[in-house]
C-alpha atoms as a PDB file:
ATOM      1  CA  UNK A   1     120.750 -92.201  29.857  1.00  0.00           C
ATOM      2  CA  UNK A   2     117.235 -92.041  29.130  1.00  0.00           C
ATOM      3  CA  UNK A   3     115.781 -90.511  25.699  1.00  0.00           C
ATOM      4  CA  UNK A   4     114.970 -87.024  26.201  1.00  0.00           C
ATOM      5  CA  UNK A   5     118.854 -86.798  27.383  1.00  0.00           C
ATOM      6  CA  UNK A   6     119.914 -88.849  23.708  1.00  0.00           C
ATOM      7  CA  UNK A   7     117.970 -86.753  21.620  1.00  0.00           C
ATOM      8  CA  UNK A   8     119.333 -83.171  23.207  1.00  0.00           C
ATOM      9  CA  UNK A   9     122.521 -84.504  23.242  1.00  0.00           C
ATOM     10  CA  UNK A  10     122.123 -85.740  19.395  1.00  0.00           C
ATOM     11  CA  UNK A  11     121.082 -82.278  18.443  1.00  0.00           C
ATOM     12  CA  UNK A  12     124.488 -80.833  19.725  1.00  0.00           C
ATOM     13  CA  UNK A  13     125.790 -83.399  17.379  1.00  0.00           C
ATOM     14  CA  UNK A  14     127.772 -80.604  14.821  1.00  0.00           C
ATOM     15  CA  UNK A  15     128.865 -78.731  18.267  1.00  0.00           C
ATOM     16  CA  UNK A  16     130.524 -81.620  20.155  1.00  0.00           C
ATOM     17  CA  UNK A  17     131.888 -82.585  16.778  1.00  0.00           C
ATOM     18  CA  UNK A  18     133.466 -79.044  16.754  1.00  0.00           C
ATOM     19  CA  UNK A  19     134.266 -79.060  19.781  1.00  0.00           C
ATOM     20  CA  UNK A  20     136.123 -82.822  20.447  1.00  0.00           C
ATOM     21  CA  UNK A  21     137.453 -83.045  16.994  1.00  0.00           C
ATOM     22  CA  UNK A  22     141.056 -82.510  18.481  1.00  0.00           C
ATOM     23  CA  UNK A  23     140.074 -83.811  22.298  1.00  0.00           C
ATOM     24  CA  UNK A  24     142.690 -87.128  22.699  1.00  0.00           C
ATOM     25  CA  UNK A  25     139.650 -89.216  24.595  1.00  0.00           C
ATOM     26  CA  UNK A  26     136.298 -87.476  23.460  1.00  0.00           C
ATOM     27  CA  UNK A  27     134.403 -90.614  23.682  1.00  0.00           C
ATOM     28  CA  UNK A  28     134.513 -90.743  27.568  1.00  0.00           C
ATOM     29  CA  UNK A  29     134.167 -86.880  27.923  1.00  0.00           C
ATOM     30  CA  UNK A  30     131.698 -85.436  25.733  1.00  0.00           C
ATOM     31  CA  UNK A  31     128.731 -87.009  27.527  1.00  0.00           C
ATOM     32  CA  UNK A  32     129.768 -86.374  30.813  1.00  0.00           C
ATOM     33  CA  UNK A  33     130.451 -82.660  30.049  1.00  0.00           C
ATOM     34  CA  UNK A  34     127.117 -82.363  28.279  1.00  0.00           C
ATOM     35  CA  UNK A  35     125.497 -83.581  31.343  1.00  0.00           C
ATOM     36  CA  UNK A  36     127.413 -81.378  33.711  1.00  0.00           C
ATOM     37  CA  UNK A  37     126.631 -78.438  31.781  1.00  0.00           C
ATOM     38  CA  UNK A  38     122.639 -79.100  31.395  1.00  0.00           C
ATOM     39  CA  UNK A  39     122.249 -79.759  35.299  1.00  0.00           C
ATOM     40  CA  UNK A  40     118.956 -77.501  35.091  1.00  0.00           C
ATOM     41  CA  UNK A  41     117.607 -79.855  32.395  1.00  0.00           C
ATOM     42  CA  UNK A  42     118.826 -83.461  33.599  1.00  0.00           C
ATOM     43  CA  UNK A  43     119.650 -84.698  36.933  1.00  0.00           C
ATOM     44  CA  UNK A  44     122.665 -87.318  37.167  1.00  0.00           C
ATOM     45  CA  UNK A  45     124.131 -89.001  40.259  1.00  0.00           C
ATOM     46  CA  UNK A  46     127.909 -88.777  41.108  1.00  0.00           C
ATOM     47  CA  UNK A  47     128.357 -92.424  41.530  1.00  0.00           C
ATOM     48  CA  UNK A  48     130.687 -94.514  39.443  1.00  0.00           C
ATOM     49  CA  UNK A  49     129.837 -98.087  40.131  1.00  0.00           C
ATOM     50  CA  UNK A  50     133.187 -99.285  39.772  1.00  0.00           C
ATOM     51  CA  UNK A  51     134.400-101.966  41.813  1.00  0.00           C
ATOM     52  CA  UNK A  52     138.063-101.450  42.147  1.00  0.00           C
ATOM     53  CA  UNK A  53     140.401-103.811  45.240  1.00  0.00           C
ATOM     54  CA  UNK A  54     143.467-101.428  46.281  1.00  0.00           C
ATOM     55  CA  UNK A  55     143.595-100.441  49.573  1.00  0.00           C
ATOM     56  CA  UNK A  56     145.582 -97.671  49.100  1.00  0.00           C
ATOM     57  CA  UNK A  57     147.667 -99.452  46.517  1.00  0.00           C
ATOM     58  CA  UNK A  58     147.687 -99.732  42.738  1.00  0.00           C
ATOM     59  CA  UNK A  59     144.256-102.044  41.865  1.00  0.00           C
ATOM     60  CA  UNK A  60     145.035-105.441  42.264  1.00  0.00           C
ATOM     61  CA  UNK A  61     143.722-108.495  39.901  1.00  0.00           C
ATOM     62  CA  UNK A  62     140.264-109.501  40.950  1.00  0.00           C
ATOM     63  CA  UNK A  63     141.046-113.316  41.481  1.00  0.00           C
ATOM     64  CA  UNK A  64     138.312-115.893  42.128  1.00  0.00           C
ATOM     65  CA  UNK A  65     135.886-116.709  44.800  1.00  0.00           C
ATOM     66  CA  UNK A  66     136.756-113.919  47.887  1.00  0.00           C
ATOM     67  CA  UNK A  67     136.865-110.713  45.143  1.00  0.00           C
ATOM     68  CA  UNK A  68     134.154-112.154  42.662  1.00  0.00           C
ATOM     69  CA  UNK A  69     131.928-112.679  45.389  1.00  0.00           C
ATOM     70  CA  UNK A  70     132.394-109.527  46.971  1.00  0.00           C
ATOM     71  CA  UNK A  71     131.238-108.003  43.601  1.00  0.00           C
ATOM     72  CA  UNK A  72     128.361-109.582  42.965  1.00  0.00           C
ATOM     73  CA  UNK A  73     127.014-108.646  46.587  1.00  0.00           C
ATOM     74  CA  UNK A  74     127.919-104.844  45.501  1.00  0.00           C
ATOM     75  CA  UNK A  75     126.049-101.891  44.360  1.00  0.00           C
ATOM     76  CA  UNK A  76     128.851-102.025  41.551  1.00  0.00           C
ATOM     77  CA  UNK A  77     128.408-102.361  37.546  1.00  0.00           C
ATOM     78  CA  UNK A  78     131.943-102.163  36.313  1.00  0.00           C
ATOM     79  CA  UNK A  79     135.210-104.008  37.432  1.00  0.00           C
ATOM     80  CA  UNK A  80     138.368-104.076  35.498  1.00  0.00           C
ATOM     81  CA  UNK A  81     141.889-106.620  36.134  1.00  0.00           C
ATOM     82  CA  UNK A  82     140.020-109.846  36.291  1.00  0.00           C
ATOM     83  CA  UNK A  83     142.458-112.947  36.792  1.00  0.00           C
ATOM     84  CA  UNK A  84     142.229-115.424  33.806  1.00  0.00           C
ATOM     85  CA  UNK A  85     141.141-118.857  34.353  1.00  0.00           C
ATOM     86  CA  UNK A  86     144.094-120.086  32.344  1.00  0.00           C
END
């Protein structure tokens, strides 16, 4: 996000109050939508970065080296279902 997207967004601040105060997961959507809806003003990118192992099934546990290595030689940011170390 860079600043000149923070500071519009902050001066919507009473209107996505208004609007979210009954929404059951506003903090994931109210950015997104404000986004979407100013794509004259800012320019996003439709790319996740989430580095998810299914293959058509449900994720699996990202277990180490073979998984761990193959997301640190991604494009990807995020990864959830890490196996513990215990």
């Amino acid at each position: 996000m860079t600043n000149e997207f923070v500071e519009a967004l902050l001066m919507q601040k009473s209107e996505l109050q208004t609007i979210y105060r009954q929404a059951l997961v506003p903090d994931e959507i109210y950015k997104a939508t404000f986004l979407v809806n100013n794509t004259k003003r800012f320019t996003y990118h439709n790319r996740n970065y989430r580095f998810i192992c299914c293959n058509g099934n449900p994720p699996k546990t990202i277990s180490p080296p073979q998984e761990e290595q193959e997301l640190l030689e991604s494009e990807n940011f995020f990864a959830r279902k890490f196996a513990s170390e215990n």
